[in-house]
Structure formats: structure tokens, C-alpha cells
Protein backbone atom coordinates (compact mmCIF):
# COMPACT_ATOMS: atom_id res chain seq x y z
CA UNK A 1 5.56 -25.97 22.75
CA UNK A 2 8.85 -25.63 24.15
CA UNK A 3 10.61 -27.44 21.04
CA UNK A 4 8.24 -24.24 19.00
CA UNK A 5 10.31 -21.63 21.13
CA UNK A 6 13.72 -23.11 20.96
CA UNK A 7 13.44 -24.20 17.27
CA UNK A 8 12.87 -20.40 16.40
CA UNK A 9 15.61 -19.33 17.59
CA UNK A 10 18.28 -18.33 14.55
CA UNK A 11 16.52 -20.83 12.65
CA UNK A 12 14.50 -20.32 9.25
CA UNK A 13 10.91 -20.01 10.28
CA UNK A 14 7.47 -21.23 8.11
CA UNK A 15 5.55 -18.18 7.31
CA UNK A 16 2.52 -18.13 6.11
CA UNK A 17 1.05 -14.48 4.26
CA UNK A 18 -2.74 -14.17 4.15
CA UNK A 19 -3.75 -10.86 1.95
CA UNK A 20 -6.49 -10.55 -0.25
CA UNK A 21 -4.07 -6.85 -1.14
CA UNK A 22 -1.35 -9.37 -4.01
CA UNK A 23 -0.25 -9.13 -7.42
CA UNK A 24 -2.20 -11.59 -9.45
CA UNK A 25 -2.38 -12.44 -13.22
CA UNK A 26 -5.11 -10.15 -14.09
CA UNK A 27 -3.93 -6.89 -11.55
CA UNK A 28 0.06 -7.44 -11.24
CA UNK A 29 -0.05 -4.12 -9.33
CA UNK A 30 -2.50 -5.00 -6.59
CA UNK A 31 -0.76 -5.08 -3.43
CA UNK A 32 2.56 -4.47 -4.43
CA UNK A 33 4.53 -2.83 -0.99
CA UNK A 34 2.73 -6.17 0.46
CA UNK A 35 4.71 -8.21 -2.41
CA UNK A 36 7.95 -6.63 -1.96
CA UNK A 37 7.62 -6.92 2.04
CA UNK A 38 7.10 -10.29 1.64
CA UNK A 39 9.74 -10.81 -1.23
CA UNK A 40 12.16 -9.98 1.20
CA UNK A 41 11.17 -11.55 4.11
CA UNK A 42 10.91 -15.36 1.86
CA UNK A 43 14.98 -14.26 1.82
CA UNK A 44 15.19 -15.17 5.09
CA UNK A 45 12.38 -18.06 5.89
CA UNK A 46 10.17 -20.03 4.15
CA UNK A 47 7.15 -18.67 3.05
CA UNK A 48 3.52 -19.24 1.30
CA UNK A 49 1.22 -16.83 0.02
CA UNK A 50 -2.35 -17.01 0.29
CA UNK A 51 -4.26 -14.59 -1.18
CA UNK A 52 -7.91 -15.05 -1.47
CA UNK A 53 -9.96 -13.45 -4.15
CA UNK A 54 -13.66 -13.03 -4.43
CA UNK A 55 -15.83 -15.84 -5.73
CA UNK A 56 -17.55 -14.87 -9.05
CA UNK A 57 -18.93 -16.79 -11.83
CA UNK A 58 -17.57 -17.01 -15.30
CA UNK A 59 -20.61 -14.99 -16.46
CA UNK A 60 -19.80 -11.66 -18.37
CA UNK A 61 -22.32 -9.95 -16.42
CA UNK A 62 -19.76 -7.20 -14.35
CA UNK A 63 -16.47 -6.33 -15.60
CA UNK A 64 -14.92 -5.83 -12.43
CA UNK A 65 -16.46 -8.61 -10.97
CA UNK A 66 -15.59 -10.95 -13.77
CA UNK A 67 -12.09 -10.22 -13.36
CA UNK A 68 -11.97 -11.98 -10.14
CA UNK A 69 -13.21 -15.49 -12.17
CA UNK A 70 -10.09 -14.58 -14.44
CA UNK A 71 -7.09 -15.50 -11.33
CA UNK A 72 -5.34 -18.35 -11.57
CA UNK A 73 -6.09 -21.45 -8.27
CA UNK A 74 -2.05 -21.21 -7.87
CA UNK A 75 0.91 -19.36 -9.36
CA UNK A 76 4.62 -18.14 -9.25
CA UNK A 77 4.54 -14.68 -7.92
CA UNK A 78 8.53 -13.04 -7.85
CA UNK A 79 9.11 -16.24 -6.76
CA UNK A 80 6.73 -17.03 -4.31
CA UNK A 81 3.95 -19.70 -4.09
CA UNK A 82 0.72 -17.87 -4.33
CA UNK A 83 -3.10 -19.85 -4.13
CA UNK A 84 -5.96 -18.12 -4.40
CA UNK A 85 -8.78 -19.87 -2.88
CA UNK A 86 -12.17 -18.04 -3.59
CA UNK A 87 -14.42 -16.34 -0.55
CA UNK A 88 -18.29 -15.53 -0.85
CA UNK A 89 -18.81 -12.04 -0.77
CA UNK A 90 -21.98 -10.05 -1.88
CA UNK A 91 -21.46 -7.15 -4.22
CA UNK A 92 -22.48 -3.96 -2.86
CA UNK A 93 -23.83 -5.17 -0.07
CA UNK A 94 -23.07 -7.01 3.38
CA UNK A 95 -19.97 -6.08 3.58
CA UNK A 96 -19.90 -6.16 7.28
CA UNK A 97 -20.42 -10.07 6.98
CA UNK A 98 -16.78 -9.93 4.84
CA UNK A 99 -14.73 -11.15 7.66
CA UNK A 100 -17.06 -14.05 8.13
CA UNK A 101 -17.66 -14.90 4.64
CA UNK A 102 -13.97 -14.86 4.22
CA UNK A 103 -13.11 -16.78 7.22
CA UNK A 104 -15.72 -19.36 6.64
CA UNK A 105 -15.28 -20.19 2.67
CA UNK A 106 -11.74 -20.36 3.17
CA UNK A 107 -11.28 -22.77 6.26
CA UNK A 108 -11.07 -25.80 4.75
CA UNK A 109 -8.41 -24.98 2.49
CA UNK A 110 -6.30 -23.95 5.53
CA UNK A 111 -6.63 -26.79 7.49
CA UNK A 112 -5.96 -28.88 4.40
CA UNK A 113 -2.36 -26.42 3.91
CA UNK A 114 -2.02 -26.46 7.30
CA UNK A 115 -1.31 -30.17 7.37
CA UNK A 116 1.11 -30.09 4.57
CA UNK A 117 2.63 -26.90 5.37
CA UNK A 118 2.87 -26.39 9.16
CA UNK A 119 3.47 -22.94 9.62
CA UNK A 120 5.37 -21.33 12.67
CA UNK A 121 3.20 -17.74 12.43
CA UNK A 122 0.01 -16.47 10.32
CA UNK A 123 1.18 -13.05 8.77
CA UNK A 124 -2.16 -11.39 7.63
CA UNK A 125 -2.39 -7.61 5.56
CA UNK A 126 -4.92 -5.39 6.30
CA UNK A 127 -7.05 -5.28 9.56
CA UNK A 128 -10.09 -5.71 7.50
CA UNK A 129 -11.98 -8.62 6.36
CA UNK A 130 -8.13 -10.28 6.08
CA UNK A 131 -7.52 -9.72 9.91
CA UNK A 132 -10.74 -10.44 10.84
CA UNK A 133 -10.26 -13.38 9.13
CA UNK A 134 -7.02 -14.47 10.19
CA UNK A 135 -7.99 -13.75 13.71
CA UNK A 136 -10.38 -16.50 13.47
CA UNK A 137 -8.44 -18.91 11.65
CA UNK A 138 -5.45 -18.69 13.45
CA UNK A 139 -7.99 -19.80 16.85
CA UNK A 140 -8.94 -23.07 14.98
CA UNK A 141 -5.33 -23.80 13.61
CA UNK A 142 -3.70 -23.08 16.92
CA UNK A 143 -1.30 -20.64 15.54
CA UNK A 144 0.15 -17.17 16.43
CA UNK A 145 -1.04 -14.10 14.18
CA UNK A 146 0.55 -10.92 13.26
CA UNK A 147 -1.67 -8.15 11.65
CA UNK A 148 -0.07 -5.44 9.19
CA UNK A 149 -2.38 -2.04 9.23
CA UNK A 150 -1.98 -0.23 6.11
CA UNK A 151 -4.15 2.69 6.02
CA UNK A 152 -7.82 2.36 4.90
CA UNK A 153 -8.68 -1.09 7.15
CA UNK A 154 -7.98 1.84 9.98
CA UNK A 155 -8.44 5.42 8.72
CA UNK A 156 -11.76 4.25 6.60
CA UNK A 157 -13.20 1.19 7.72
CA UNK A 158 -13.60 1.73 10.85
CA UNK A 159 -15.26 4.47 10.27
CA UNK A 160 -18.55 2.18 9.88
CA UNK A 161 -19.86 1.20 13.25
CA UNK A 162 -20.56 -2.58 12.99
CA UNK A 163 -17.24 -2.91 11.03
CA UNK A 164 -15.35 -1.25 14.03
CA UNK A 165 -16.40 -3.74 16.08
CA UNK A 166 -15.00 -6.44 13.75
CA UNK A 167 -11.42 -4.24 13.33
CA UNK A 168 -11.55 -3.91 17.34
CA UNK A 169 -12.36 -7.58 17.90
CA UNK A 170 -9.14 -8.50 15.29
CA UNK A 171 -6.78 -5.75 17.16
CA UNK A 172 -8.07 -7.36 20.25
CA UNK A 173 -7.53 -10.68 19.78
CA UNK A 174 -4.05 -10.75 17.49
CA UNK A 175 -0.88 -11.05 18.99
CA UNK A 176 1.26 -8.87 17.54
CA UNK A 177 0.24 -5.66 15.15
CA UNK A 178 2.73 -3.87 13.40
CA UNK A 179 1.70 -0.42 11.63
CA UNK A 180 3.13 1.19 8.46
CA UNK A 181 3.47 4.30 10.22
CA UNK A 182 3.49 6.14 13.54
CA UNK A 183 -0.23 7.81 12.86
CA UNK A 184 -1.93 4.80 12.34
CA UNK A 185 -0.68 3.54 15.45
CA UNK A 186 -1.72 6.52 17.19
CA UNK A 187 -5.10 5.90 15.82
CA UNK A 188 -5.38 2.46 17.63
CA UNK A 189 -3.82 3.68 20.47
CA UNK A 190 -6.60 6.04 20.96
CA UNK A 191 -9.51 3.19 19.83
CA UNK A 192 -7.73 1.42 23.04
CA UNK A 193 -5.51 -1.03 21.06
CA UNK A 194 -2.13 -1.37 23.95
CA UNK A 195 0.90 0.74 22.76
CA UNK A 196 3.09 -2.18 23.45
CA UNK A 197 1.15 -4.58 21.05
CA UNK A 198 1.83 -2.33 18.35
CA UNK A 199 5.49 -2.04 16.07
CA UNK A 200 5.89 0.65 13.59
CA UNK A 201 7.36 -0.62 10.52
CA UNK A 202 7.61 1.45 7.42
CA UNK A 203 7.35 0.08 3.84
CA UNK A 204 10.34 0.07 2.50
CA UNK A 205 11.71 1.08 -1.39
CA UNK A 206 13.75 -1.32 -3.65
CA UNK A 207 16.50 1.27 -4.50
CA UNK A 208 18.04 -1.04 -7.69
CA UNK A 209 14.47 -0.97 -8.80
CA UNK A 210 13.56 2.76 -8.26
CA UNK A 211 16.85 5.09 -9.29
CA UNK A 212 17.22 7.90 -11.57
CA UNK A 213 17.87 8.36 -14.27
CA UNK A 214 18.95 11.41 -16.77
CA UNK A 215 15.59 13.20 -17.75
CA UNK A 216 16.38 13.77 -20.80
CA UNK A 217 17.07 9.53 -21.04
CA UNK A 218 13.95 9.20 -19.42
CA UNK A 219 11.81 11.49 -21.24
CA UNK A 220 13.22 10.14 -24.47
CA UNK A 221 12.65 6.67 -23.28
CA UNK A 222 8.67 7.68 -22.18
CA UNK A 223 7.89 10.09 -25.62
CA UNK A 224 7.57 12.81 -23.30
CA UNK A 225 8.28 16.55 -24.20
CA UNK A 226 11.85 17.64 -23.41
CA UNK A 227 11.34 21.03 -23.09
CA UNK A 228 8.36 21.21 -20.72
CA UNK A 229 7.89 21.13 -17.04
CA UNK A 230 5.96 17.84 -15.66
CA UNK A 231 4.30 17.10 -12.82
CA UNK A 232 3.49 13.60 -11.52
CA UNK A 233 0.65 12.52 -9.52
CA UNK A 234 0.84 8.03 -8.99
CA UNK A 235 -2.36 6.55 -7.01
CA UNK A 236 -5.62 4.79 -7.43
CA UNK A 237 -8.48 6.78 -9.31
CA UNK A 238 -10.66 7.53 -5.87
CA UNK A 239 -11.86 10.88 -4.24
CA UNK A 240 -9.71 9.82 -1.23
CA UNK A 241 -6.33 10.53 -3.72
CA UNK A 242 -7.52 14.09 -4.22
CA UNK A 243 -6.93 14.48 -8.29
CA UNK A 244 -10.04 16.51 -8.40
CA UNK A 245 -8.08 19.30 -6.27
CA UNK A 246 -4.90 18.82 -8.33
CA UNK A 247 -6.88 19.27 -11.34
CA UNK A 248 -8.59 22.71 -10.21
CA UNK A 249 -4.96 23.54 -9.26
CA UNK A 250 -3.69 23.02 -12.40
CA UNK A 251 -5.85 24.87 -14.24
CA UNK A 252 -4.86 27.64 -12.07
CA UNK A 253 -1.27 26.90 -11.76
CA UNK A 254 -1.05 27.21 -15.80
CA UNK A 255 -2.28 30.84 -15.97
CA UNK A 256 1.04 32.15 -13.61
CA UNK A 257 3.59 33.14 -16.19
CA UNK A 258 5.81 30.53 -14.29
CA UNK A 259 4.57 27.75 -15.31
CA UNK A 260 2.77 27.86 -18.67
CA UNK A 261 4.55 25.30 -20.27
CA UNK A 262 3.55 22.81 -17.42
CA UNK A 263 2.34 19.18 -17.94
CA UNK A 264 0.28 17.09 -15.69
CA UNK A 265 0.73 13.35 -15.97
CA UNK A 266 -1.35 11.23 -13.76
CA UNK A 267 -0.73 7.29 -13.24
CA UNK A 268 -3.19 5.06 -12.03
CA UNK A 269 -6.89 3.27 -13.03
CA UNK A 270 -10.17 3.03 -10.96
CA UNK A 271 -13.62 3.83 -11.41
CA UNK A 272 -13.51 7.30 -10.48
CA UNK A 273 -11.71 8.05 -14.30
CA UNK A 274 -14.70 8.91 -16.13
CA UNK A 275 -15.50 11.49 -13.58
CA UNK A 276 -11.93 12.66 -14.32
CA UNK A 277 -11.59 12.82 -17.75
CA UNK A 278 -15.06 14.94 -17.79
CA UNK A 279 -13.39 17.26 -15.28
CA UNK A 280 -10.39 17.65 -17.64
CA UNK A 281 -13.06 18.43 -20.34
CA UNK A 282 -15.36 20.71 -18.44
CA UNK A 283 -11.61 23.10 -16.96
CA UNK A 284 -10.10 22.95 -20.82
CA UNK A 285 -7.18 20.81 -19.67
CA UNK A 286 -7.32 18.43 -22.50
CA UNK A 287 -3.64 19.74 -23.62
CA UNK A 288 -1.61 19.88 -20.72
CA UNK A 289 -3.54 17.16 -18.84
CA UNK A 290 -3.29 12.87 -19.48
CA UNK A 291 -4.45 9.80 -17.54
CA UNK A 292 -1.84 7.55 -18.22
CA UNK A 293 -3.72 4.60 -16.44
CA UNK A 294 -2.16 1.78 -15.54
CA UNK A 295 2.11 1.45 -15.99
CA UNK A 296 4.20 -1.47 -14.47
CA UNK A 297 5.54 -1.18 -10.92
CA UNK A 298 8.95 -1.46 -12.77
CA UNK A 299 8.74 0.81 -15.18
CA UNK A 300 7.38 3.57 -12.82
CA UNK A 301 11.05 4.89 -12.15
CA UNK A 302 11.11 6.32 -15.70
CA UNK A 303 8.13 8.48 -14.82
CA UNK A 304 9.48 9.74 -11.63
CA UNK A 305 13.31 10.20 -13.59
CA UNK A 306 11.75 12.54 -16.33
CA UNK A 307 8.92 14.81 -14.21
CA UNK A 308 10.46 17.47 -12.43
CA UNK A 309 8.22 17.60 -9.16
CA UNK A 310 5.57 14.59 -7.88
CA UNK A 311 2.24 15.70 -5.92
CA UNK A 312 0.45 13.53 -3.48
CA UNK A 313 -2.94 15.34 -2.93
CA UNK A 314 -4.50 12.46 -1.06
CA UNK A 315 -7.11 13.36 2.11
CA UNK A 316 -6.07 9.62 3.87
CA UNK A 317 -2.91 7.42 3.71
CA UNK A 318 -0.75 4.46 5.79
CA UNK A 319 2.97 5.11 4.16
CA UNK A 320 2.56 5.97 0.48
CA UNK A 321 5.22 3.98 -0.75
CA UNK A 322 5.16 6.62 -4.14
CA UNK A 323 6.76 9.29 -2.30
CA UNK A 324 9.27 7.13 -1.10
CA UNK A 325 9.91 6.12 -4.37
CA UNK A 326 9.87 9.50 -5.61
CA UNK A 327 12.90 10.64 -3.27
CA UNK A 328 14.46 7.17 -4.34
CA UNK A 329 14.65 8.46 -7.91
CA UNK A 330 15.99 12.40 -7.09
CA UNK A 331 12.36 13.67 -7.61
CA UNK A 332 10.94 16.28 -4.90
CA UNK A 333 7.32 15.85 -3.53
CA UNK A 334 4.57 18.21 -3.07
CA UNK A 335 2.42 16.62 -0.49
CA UNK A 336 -0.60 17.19 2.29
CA UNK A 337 0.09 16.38 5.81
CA UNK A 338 -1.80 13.21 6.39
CA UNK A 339 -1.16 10.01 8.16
CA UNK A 340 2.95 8.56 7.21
CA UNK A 341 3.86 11.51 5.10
CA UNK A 342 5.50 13.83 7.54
CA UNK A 343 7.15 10.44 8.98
CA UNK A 344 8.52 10.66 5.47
CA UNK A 345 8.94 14.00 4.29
CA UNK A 346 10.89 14.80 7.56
CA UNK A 347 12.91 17.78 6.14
CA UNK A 348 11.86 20.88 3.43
CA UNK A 349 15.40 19.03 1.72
CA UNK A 350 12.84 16.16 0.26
CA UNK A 351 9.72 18.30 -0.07
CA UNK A 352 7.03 20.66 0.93
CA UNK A 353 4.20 19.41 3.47
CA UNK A 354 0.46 21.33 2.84
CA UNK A 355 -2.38 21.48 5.66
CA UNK A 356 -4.59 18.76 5.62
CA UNK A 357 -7.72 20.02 4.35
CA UNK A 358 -10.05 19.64 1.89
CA UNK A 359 -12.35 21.11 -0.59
CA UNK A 360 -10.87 25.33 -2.27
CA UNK A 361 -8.31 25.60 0.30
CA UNK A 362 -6.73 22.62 -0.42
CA UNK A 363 -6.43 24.11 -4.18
CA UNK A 364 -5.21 27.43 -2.63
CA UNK A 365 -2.66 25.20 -1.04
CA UNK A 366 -2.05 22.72 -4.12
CA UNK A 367 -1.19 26.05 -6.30
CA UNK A 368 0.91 27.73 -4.04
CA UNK A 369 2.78 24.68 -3.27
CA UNK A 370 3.85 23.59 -6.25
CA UNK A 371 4.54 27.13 -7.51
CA UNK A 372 7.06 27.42 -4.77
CA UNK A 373 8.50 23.87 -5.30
CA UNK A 374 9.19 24.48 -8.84
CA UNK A 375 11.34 27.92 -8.25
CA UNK A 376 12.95 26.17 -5.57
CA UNK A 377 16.60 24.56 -6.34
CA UNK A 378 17.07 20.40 -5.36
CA UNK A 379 20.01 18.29 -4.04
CA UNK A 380 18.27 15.31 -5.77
CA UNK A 381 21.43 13.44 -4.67
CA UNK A 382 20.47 14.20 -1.08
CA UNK A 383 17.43 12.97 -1.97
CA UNK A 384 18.49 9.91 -3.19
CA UNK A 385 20.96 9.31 -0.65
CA UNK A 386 17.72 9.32 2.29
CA UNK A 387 15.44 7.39 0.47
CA UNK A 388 18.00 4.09 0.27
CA UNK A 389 17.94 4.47 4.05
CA UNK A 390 14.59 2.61 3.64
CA UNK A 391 15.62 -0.28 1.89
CA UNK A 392 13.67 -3.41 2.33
CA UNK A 393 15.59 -5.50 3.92
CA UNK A 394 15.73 -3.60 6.81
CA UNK A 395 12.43 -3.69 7.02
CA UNK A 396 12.61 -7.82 7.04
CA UNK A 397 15.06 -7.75 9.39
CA UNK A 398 12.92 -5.95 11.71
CA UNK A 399 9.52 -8.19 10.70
CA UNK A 400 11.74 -11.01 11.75
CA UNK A 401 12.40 -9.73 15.10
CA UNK A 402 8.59 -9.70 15.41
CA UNK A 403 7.69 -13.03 13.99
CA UNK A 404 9.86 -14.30 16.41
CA UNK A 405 8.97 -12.41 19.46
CA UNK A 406 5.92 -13.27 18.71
CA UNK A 407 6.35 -17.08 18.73
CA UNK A 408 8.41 -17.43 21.63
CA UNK A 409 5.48 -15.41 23.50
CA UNK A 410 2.83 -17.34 22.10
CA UNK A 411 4.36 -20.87 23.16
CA UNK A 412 4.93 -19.44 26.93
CA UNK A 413 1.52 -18.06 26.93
CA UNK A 414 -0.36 -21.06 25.69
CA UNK A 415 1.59 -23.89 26.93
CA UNK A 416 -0.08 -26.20 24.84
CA UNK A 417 0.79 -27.39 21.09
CA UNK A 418 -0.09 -25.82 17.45
């Protein structure tokens, strides 16, 4: 174990990344702040990707489900080497045998990669079933773990009792965690999780990726209205995001004489749509209102180039990379007060903050605040100029420092070989 330690030291580690949160054929957005994290990091070490996707049939019986049967075994990924070996899980239901399930179907293969590839430090995304998971693997293949928290495996998961006890026995039993933000390590603090196990590292933003660009380039790139003041909401289509409070706002927000003319533009797919698009319906928003669905991670800086203010109306979230992205293009933010987003938004320069509540008042809130953002006058340069503070490779500078930490730790603690 000693030759482990000293061979760390300034020297190009083997990493290996276990997240079932990646970009794959069929969803190139899934996971993509865990892609560019680990983009950055395979900079500086060598690195493999696994990312295990749920086992399903080639049976057209469930679109969603079928999907999964669509992924390529092994691809090219931004450069990286990504397999995705297939875990049993059970639609629906079970899902606090995940962990297990995952843990279990995918063993084999990492003993098998294990051999050929014999990585330095396990690097596993969200707490739960992938830390759970990785927990249990890293045990049998003798190897040090490091768990990313994100947001949901803490702030919803372990909400569910028997769940909890998996997250707690993964926080318990990892040997380093780093947290997107400095709430969600306050949350494991308090569950009992030891401050000094726990490293807050922000996402980061790619600034040659996300800059601005003129609006009237942008809109004219998009088809969008010139003339017209646009809003932009970017997020998954769940009650958690809030767009059923930005919606009631809106319809609101577009009787004020101040912003008649406004546009609503909302990014994103998921299963909550339908229930969207009937909301649009049922408040007469069909005109001012569109689900855009689905765009490109690299196209998205158009979108945040031509609107004039972006609103995050979410009730949870780890670091929402999209606001940081927002700032990294000159656009201000409109946002409620939960979880990393006062870590970001840490001066009225970049945005406004609203309380983080729920339900009419949230709406009250929504209206008022982007009223007041709109009449209010933006160094977008400023703006700009904060947001490349957060570049990514800072961000795998400090992972390294972790990774490494956490090695040299590992070997003095075990004193026996991986």
C-alpha cells in the first residue's frame, strides 16, 4: 500500500466514474454537469466511465422503459470511454431494493474491469442507488470511494424511511463525500454525516461553451420575435421545478401594462408536459406561452443570449448549473431561495432571490419578482465577468486534491493492498 500512496503523488491517477446520471445515445442531456465534471477531470488522469442503465427488454411495451433497451454496451462520450452494463430494477416498485439490485447485477462486470483497468479511486454520482452501490463494490474490490451529492439522492430520497437508511449506510461507510453546495452539506451534517468528511464543490460552467451573444443575433438565429420581451425557464418537466407557479404568474404578469408583450419560453421534457400544456390551455396562454422540449446542451446559450430575464421556480435543488449558465451568458435570474442558489446568486448585481415557499404565495412572489427584474437596469458584463469565476477546471483541480487525499488516507488506514 505504501507504493499506492507514494505513486499518487503528482502522478496521473486511474479514475474510475460510476453514475447511472450520463449522456447516452438515446438522452445526450442526461447527466450533463456530471459529464463536464468528469470531462475535465480525464484532463488530468485517466479515466473510465461506467454508467449503468436499467435492464429492459426489447419489447415495445413502455416507451420510457424501452428506451433503456435502446443504449449502446460501450461508446465514445466527449471523449471518454463509457459502458453501460444493465442492473435489474422493478418498475414502479421496490425501489428501496435499487442499491442492491444495482450492486448485485453489476459486480461481475467490475471485477472483470477491475482486472484490466486497476483503478486508484471509485468516483460514484449521486448518494442513491449509485452510492449505495459503489459503497458496496468498492468493499469487494478493495478500493477507496468518493460520493458526489447532487440534490435529490439528499433533499428527496431520503425523505423515504427505508431509503434513508441505505443513503446513511453509503454516507457512513464512503470515504470521502464532496457536495455541490454548502446546503446539502448542511443537510448531512444535521443527519450526523462528520463535517470533516464532507468538501463543497460547486459545478462549474464551460464559459467558451456558454457566452453571449447579441440578442438580436440570437433571436434571429432561434426565429424568435425581436421586438418582444422573453422569459426563460430551463429544467426537467416535474412539480419539484415549479412551472405550474410560473405559469399562474404569467398569466398574471401579462395583464400589468408592463409587460404585455411578454413571452414565456420553457426548455425541457418529462412526463409532467401533458399536465402542462392543459394548464396553458385551461389560463389562455396558448400565445405567449411554448414548451420548447428538449434543445442541445450546446445550443442552450442561444436561448439564454436572446431572453431578457431567466426564472428558476424550483421548490428543491443541489447547484442548478442553469443559473450559472445564465450569468455566464449576461442574462439575470429570477430565482427562489432553495438549496445552492443563494451560494450562487450572492449579490442583487446577478439577480433577485424569492422566499422559499410554495403553492399562491409563491405566484405572489413569481409576479412581483420578475416585474421588478424587468424595470431593473443590468451590467450583463458584470455578470459575465462572475460567472467565468466558476470555470471547470477549477473545479478539477480541487476534485483532484480530494481523490488524492483520499488515497493517501485510505492506504494508511488499511495497510493492506487493493
Amino acid at each position: 500500500m505504501a507504493s499506492l500512496r507514494e505513486g499518487c503523488q503528482g502522478k496521473k491517477l486511474r479514475i474510475l466514474t460510476l453514475t447511472s446520471l450520463f449522456p447516452n445515445n438515446v438522452n445526450p442531456v442526461s447527466g450533463v454537469f456530471i459529464k463536464e465534471r468528469v470531462r475535465y477531470l480525464a484532463k488530468l488522469h485517466n479515466l473510465r466511465v461506467v454508467a449503468p442503465v436499467p435492464y429492459f427488454p426489447r419489447i415495445k411495451l413502455h416507451r420510457r422503459w424501452y428506451e433503456h433497451s435502446r443504449v449502446k454496451y460501450r461508446e465514445r462520450i466527449a471523449g471518454l470511454e463509457v459502458c453501460h452494463p444493465r442492473y435489474l430494477i422493478t418498475p414502479r416498485v421496490g425501489m428501496v431494493f435499487y442499491g442492491l439490485f444495482y450492486f448485485l447485477s453489476i459486480l461481475r462486470f467490475m471485477k472483470n474491469l477491475c482486472r484490466k483497468y486497476p483503478f486508484d479511486v471509485m468516483d460514484a454520482h449521486y448518494i442513491y442507488p449509485d452510492g449505495l452501490a459503489a459503497v458496496l463494490l468498492a468493499r469487494v474490490l478493495r478500493k477507496p470511494v468518493v460520493l458526489s451529492a447532487r440534490g435529490t439522492d439528499i433533499n428527496v430520497f431520503a425523505t423515504f424511511p427505508l431509503i434513508r437508511c441505505w443513503i446513511m449506510y453509503a454516507l457512513n461507510n464512503c470515504d470521502h463525500i464532496i457536495a455541490v453546495s454548502g446546503a446539502l452539506k448542511e443537510v448531512m451534517i444535521r443527519a450526523g454525516i462528520a463535517a470533516q468528511k464532507i468538501d463543497v464543490i460547486p459545478n462549474g460552467v464551460d464559459s467558451q461553451r456558454f457566452r453571449p451573444i447579441t440578442k438580436t443575433r440570437a433571436r434571429a438565429m432561434l426565429g424568435l420575435p425581436q421586438g418582444d420581451t422573453i422569459l426563460l425557464s430551463v429544467g426537467s418537466l416535474r412539480p419539484s421545478k415549479g412551472f405550474q407557479y410560473l405559469l399562474e404568474a404569467m398569466r398574471q404578469i401579462r395583464s400589468s401594462p408592463r409587460a404585455r408583450n411578454l413571452r414565456l419560453y420553457i426548455i425541457g421534457h418529462g412526463r409532467y408536459r401533458g399536465r402542462l400544456e392543459r394548464q396553458i390551455v385551461r389560463l389562455g396562454l396558448q400565445s405567449c406561452v411554448k414548451l420548447v422540449g428538449q434543445i442541445p446542451h450546446r445550443q442552450l446559450y442561444k436561448w439564454y443570449s436572446a431572453a431578457d430575464l431567466f426564472c428558476l421556480a424550483s421548490s428543491k435543488e443541489g447547484w442548478p448549473n442553469v443559473v450559472l449558465e445564465s450569468l455566464a451568458c449576461g442574462l439575470p435570474v429570477v430565482a427562489a431561495r432553495v438549496g445552492g442558489v443563494p451560494e450562487i446568486l450572492v449579490s442583487q448585481e446577478y439577480g433577485l432571490l424569492l422566499d422559499a415557499i410554495q403553492g399562491p404565495r409563491l405566484v405572489d412572489q413569481l409576479r412581483d419578482g420578475v416585474l421588478a427584474a424587468l424595470q431593473k437596469k443590468w451590467n450583463r458584463e458584470q455578470m459575465v465577468t462572475y460567472a467565468r469565476q466558476h470555470s471547470w477546471e477549477a473545479v478539477a483541480q480541487r476534485v483532484d486534491g480530494i481523490f488524492r487525499q483520499t488515497i493517501n488516507g485510505w492506504g494508511r488506514d488499511s495497510g493492506s493492498g487493493a
